[in-house]
PDB file of N, CA and C in Angstrom:
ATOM      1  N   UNK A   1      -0.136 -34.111 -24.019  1.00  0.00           N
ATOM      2  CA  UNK A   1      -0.979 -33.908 -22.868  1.00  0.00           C
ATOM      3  C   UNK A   1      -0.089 -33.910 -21.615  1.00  0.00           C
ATOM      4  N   UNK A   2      -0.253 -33.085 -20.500  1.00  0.00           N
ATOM      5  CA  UNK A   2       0.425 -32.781 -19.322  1.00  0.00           C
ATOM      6  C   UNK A   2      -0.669 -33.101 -18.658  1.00  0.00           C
ATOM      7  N   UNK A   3       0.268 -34.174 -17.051  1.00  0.00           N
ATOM      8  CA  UNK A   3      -1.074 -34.202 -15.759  1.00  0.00           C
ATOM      9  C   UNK A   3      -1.057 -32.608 -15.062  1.00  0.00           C
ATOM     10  N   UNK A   4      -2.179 -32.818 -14.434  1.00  0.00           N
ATOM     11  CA  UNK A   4      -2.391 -31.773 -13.476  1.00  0.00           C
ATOM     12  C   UNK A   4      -1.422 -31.191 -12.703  1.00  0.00           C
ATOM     13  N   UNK A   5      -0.477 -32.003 -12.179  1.00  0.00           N
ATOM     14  CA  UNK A   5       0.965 -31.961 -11.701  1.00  0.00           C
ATOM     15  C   UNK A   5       1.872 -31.191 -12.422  1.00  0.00           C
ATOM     16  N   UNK A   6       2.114 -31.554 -13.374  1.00  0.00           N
ATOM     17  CA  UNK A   6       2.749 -31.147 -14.508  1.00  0.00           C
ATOM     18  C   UNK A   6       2.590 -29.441 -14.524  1.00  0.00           C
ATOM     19  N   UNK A   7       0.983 -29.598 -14.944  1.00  0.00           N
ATOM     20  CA  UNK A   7       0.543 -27.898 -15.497  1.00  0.00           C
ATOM     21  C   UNK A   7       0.951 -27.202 -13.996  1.00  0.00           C
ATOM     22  N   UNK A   8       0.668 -27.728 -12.304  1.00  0.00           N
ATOM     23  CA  UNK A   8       1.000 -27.123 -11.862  1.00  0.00           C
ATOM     24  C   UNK A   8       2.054 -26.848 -11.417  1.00  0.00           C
ATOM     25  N   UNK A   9       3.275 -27.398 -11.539  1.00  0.00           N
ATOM     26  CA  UNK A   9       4.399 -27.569 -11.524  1.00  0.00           C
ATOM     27  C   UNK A   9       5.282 -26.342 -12.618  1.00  0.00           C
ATOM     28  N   UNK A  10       4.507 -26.222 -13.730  1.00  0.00           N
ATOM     29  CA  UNK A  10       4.662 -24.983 -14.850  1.00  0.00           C
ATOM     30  C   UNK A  10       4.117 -23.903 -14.705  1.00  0.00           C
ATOM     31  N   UNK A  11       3.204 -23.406 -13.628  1.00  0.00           N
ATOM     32  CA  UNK A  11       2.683 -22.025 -13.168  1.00  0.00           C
ATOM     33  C   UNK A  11       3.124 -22.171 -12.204  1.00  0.00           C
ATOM     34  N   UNK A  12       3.760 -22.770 -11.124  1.00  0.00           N
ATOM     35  CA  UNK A  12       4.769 -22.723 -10.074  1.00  0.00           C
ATOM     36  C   UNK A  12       5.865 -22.204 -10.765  1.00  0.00           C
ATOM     37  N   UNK A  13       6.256 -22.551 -11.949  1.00  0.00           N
ATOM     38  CA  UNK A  13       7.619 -22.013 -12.194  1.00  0.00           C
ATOM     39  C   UNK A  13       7.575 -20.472 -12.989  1.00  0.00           C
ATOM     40  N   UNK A  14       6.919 -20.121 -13.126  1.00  0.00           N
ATOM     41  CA  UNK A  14       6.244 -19.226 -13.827  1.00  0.00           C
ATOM     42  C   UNK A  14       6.217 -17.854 -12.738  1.00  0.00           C
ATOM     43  N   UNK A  15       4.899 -18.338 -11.896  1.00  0.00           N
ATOM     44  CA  UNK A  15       4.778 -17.030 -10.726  1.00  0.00           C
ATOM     45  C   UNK A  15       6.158 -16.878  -9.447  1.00  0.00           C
ATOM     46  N   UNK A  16       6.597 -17.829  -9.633  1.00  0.00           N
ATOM     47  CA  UNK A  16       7.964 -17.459  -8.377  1.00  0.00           C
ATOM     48  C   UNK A  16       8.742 -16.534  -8.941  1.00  0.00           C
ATOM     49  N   UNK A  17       9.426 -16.184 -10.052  1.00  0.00           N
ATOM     50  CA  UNK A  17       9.973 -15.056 -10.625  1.00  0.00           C
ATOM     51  C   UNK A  17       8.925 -14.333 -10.154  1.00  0.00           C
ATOM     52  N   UNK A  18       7.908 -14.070 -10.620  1.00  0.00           N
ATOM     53  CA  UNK A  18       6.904 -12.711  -9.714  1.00  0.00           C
ATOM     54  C   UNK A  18       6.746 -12.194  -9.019  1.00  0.00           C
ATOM     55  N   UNK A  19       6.758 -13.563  -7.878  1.00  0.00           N
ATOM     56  CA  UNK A  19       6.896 -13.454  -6.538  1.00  0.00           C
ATOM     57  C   UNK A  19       8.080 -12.917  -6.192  1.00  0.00           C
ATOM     58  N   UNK A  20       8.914 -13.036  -6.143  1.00  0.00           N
ATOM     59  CA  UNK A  20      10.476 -12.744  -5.755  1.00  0.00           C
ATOM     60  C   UNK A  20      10.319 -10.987  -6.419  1.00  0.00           C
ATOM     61  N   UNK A  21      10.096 -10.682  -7.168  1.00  0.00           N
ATOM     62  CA  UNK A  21       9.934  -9.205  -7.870  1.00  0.00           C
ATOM     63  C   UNK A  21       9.178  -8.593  -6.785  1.00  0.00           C
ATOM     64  N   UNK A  22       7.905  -8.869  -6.403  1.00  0.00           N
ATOM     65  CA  UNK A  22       7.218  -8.240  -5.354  1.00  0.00           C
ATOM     66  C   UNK A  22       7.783  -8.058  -4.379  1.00  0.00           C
ATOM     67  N   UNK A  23       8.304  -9.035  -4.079  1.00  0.00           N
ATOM     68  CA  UNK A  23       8.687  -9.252  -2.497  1.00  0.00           C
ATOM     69  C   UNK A  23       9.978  -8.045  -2.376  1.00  0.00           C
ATOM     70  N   UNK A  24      10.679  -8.037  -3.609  1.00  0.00           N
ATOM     71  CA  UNK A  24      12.079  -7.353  -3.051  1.00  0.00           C
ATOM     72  C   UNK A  24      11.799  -6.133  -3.903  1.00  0.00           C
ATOM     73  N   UNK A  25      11.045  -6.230  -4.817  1.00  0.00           N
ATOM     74  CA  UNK A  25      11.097  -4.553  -5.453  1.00  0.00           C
ATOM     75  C   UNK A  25       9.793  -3.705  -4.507  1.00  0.00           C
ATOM     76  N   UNK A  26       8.882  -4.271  -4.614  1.00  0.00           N
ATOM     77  CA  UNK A  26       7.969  -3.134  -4.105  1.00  0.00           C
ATOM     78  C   UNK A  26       8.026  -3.140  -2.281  1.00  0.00           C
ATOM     79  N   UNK A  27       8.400  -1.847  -1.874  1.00  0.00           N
ATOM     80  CA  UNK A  27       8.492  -1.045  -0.915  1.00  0.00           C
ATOM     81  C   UNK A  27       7.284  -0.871   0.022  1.00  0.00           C
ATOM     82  N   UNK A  28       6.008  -0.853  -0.840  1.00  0.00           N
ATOM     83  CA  UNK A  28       4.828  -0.669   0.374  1.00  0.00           C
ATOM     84  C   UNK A  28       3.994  -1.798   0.335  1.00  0.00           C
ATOM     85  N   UNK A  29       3.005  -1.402   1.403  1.00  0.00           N
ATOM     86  CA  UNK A  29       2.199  -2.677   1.393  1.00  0.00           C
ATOM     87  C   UNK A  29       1.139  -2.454   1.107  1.00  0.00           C
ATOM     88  N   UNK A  30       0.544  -4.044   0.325  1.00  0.00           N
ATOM     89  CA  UNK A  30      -0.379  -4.314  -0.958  1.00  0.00           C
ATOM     90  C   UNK A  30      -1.267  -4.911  -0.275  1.00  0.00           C
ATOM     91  N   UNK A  31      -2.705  -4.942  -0.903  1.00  0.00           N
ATOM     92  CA  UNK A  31      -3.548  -5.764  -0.467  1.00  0.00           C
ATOM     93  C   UNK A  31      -3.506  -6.871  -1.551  1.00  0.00           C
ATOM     94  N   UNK A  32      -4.676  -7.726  -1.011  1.00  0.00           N
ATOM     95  CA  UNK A  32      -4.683  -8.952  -1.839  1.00  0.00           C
ATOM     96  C   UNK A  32      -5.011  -8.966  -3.334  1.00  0.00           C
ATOM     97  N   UNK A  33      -5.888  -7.873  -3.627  1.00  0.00           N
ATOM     98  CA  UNK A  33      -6.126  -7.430  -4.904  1.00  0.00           C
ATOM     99  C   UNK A  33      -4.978  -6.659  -5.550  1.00  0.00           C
ATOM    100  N   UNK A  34      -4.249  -5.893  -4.787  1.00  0.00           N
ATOM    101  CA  UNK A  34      -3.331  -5.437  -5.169  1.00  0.00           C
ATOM    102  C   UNK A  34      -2.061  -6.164  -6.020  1.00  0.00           C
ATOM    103  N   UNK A  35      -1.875  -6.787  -5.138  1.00  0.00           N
ATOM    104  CA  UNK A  35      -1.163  -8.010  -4.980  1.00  0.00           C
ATOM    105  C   UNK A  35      -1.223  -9.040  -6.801  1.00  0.00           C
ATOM    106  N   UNK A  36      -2.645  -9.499  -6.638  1.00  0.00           N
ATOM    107  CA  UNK A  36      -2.858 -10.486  -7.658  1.00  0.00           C
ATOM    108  C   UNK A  36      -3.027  -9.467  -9.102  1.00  0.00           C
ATOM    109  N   UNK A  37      -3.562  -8.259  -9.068  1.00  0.00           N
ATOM    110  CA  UNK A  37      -3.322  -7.381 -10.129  1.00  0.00           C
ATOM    111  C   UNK A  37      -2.070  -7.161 -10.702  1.00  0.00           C
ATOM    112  N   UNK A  38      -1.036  -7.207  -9.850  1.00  0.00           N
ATOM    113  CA  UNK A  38      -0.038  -6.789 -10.566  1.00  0.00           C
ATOM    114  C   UNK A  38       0.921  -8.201 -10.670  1.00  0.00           C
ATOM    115  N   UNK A  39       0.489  -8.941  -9.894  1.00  0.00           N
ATOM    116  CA  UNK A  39       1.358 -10.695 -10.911  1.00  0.00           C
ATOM    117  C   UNK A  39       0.551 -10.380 -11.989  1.00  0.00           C
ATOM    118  N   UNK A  40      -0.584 -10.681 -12.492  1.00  0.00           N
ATOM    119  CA  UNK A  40      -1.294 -10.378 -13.793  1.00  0.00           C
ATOM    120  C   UNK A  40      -0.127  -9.599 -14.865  1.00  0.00           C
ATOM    121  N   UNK A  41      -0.074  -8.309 -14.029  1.00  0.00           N
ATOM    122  CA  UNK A  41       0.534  -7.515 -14.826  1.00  0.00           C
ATOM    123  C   UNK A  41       1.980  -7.776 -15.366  1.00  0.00           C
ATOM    124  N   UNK A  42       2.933  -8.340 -14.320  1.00  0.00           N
ATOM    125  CA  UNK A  42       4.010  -8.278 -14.596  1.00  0.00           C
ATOM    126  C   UNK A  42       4.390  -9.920 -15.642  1.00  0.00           C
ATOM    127  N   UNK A  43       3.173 -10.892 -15.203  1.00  0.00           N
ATOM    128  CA  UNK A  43       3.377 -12.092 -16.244  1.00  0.00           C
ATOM    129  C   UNK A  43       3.250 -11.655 -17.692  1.00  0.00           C
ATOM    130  N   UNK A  44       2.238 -10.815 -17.780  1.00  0.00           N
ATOM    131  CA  UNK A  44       1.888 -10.679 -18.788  1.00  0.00           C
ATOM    132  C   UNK A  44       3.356  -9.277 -19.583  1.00  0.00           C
ATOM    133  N   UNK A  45       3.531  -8.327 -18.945  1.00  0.00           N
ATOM    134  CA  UNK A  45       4.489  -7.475 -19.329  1.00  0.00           C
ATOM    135  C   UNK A  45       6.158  -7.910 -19.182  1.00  0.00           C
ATOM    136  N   UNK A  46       6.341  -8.296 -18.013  1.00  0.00           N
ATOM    137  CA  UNK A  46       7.724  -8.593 -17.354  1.00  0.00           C
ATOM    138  C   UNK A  46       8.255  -7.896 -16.825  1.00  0.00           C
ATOM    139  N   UNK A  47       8.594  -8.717 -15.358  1.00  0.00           N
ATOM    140  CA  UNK A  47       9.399  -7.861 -14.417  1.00  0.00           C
ATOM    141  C   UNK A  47       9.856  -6.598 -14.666  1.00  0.00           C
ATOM    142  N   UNK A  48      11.048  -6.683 -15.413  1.00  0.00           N
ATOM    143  CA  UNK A  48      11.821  -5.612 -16.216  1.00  0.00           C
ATOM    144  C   UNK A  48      10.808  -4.562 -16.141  1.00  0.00           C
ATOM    145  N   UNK A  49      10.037  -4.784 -17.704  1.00  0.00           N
ATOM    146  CA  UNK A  49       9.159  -3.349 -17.944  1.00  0.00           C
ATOM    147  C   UNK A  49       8.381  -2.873 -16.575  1.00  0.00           C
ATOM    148  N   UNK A  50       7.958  -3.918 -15.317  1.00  0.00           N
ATOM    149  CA  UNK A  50       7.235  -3.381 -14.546  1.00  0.00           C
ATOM    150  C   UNK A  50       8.706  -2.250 -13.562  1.00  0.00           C
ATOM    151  N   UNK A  51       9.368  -2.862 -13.284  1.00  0.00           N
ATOM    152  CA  UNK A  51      10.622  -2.205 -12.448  1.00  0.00           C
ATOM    153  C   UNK A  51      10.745  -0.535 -12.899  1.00  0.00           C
ATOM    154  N   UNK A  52      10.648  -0.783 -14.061  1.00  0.00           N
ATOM    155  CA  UNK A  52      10.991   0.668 -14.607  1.00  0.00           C
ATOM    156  C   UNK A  52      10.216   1.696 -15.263  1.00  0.00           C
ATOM    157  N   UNK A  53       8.553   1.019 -14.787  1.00  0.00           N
ATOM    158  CA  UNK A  53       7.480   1.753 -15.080  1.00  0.00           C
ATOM    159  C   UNK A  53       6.888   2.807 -14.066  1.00  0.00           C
ATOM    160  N   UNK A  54       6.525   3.932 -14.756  1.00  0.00           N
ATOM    161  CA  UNK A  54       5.533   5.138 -14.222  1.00  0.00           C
ATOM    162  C   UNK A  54       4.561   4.093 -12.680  1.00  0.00           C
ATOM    163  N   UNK A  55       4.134   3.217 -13.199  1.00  0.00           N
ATOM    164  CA  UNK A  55       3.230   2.649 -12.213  1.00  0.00           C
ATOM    165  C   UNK A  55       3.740   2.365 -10.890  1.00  0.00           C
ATOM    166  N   UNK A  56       5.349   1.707 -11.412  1.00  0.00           N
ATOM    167  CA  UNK A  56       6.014   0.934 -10.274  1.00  0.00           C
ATOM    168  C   UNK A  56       6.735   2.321  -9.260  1.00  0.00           C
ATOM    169  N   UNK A  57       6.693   2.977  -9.977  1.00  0.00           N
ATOM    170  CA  UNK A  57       7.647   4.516  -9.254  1.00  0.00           C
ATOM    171  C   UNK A  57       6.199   4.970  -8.239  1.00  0.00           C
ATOM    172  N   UNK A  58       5.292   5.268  -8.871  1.00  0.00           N
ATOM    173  CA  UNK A  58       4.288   5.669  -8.060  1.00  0.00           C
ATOM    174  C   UNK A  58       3.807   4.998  -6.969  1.00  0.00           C
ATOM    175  N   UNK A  59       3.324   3.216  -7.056  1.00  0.00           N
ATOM    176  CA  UNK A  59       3.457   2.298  -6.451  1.00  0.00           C
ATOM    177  C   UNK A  59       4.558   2.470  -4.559  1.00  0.00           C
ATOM    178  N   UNK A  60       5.847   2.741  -5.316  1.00  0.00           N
ATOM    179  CA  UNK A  60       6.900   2.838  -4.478  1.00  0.00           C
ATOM    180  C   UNK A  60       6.852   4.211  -3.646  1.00  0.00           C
ATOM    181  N   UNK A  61       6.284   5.280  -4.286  1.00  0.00           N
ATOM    182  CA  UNK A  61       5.994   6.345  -3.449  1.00  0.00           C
ATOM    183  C   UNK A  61       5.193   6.378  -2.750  1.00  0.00           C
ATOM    184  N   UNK A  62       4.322   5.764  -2.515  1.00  0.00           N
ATOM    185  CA  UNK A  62       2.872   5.412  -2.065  1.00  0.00           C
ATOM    186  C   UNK A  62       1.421   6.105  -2.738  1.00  0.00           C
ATOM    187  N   UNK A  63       1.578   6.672  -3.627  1.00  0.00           N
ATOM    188  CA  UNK A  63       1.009   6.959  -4.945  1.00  0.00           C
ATOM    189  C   UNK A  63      -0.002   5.453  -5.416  1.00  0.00           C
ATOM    190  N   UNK A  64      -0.938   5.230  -4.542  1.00  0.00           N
ATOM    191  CA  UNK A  64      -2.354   4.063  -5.021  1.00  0.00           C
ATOM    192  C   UNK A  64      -2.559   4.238  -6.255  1.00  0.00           C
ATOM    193  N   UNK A  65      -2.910   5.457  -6.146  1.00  0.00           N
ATOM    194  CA  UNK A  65      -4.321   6.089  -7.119  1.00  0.00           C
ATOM    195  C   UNK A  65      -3.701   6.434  -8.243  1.00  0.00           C
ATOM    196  N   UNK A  66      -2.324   6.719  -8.552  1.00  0.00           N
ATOM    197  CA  UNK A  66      -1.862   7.275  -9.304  1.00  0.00           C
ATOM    198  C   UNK A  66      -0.948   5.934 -10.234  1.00  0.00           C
ATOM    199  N   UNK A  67      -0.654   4.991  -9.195  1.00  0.00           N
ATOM    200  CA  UNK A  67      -0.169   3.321  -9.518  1.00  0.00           C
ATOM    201  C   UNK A  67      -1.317   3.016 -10.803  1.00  0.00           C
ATOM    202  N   UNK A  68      -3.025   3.107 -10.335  1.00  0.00           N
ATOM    203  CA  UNK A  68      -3.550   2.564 -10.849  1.00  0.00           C
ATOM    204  C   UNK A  68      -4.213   2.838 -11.891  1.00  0.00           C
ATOM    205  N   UNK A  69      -3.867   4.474 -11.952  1.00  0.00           N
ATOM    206  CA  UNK A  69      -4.483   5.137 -13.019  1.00  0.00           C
ATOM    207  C   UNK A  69      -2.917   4.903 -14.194  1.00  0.00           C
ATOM    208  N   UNK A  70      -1.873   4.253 -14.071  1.00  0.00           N
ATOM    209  CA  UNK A  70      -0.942   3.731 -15.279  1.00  0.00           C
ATOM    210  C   UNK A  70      -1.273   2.393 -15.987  1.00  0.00           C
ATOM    211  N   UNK A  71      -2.483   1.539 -15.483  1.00  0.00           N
ATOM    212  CA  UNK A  71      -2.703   0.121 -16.016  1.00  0.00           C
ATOM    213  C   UNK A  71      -3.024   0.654 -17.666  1.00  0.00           C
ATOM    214  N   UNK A  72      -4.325   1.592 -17.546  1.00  0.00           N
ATOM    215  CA  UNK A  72      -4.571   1.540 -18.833  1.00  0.00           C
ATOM    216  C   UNK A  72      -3.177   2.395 -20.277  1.00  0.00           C
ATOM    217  N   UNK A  73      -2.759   2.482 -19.731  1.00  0.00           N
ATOM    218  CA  UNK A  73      -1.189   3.104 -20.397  1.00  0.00           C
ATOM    219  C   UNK A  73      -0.441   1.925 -21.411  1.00  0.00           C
ATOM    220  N   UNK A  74      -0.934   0.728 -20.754  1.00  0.00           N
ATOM    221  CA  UNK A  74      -0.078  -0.716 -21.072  1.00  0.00           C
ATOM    222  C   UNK A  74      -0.846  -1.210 -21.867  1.00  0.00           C
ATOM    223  N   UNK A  75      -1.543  -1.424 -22.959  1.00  0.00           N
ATOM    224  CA  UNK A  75      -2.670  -1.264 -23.879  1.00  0.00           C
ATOM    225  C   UNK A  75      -2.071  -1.747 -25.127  1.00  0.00           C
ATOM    226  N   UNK A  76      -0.635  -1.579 -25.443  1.00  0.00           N
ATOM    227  CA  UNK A  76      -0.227  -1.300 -26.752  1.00  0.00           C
ATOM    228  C   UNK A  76       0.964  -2.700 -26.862  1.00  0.00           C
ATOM    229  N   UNK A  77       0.614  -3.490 -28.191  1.00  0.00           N
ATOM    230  CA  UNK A  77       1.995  -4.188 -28.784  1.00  0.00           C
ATOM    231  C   UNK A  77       2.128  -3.870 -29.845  1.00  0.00           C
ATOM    232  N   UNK A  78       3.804  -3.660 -29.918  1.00  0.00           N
ATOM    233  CA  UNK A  78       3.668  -3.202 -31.227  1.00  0.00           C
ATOM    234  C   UNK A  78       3.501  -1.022 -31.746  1.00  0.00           C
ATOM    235  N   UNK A  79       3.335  -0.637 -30.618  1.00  0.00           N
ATOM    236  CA  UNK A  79       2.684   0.518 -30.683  1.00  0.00           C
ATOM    237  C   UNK A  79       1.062   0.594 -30.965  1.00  0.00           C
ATOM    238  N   UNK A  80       0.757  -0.530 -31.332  1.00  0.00           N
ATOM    239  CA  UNK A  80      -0.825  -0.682 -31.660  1.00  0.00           C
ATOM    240  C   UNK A  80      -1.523  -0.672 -30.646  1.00  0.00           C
ATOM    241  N   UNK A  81      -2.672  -0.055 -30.452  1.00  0.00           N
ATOM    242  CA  UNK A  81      -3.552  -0.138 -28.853  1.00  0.00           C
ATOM    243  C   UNK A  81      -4.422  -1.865 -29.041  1.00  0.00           C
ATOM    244  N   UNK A  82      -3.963  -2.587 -28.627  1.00  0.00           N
ATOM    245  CA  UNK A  82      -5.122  -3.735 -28.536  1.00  0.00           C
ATOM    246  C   UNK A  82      -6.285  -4.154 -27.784  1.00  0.00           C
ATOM    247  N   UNK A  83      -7.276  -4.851 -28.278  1.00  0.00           N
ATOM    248  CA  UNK A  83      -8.534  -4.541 -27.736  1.00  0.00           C
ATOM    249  C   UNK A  83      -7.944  -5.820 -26.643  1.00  0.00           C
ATOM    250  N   UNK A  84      -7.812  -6.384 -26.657  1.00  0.00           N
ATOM    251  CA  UNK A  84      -7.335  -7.551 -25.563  1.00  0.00           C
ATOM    252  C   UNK A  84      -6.651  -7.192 -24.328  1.00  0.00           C
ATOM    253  N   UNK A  85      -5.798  -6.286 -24.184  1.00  0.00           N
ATOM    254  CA  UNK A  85      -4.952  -5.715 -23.508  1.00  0.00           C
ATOM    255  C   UNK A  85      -5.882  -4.689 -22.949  1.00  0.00           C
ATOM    256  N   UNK A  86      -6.584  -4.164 -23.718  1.00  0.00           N
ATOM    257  CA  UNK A  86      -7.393  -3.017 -23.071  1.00  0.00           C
ATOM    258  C   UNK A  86      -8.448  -3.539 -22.186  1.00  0.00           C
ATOM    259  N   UNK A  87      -8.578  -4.232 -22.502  1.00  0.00           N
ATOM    260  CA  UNK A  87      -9.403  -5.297 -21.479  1.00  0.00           C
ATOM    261  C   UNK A  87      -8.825  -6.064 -20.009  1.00  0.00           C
ATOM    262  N   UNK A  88      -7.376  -6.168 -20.704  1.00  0.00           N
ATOM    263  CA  UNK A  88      -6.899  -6.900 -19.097  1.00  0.00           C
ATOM    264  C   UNK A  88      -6.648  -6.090 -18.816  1.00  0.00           C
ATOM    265  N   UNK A  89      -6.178  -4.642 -19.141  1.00  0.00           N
ATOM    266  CA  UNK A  89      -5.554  -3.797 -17.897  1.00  0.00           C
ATOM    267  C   UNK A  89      -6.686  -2.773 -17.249  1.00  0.00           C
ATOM    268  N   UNK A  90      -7.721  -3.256 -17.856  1.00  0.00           N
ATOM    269  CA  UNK A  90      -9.178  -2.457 -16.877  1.00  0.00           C
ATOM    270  C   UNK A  90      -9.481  -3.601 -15.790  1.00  0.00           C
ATOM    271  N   UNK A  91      -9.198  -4.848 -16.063  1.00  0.00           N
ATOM    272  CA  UNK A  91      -9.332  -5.819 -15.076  1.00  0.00           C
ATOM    273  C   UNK A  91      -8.283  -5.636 -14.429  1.00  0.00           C
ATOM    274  N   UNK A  92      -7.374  -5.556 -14.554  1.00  0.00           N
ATOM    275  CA  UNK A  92      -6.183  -5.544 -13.621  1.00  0.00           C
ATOM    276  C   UNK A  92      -6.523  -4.063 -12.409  1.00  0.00           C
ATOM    277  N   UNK A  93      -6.746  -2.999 -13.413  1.00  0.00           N
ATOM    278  CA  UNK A  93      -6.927  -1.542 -12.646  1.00  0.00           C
ATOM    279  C   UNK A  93      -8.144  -2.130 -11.385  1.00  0.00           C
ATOM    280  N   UNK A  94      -9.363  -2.287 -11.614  1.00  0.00           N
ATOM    281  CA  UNK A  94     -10.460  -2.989 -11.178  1.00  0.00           C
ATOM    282  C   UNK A  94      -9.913  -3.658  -9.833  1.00  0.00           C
ATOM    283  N   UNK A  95      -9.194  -4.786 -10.104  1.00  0.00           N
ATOM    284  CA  UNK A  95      -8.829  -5.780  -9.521  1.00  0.00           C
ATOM    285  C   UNK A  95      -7.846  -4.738  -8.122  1.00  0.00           C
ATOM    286  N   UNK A  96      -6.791  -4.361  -8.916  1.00  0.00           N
ATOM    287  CA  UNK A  96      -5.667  -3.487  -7.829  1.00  0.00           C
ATOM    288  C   UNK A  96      -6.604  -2.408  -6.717  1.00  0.00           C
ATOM    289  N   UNK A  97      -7.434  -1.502  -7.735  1.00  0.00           N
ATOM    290  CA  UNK A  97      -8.893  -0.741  -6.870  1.00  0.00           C
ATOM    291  C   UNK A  97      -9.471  -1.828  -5.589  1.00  0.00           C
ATOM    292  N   UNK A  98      -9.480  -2.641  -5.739  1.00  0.00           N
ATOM    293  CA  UNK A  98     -10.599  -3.843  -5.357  1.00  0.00           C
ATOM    294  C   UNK A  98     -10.213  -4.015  -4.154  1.00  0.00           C
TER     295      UNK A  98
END
């Protein structure tokens, strides 16, 4: 069992790599949904794959619409489409729209 401290002390260490990715990779400016959609995204994928994704290029061009139409693309482990994934990255798309 971990205190409250603890757990937050371990998603502090967690989203600052994220943070630091946003801050110095992406080029334009995000809203707040924007913003929390794509920590989602990149905890769940990683920095890396986000840096060098279709989304993040578009993102950087100023390409919104075209950023957000790549969530559902990210769907797959394994090459397998998963129903779980297909689910967060309509929340995530949703969320970035939002």
């Amino acid at each position: 069992m971990i205190t409250e401290q603890q757990a937050e002390a371990f998603l502090h260490d967690d989203l600052e790599p994220i943070y630091i990715t946003l801050e110095t990779a992406v080029k334009v400016p995000l809203t707040q949904g924007q913003f929390d959609a794509l920590c989602s995204f990149i905890f769940n994928c990683g920095a890396g794959n986000f840096v060098r994704s279709t989304l993040f290029k578009k993102l950087n061009a100023g390409d919104y619409k075209g950023a957000a139409d790549e969530f559902p693309r990210w769907d797959k482990a394994a090459g397998k489409v998963m129903n779980g994934l297909t689910k967060r990255r309509a929340s995530e798309q949703q969320m970035f729209l939002s």
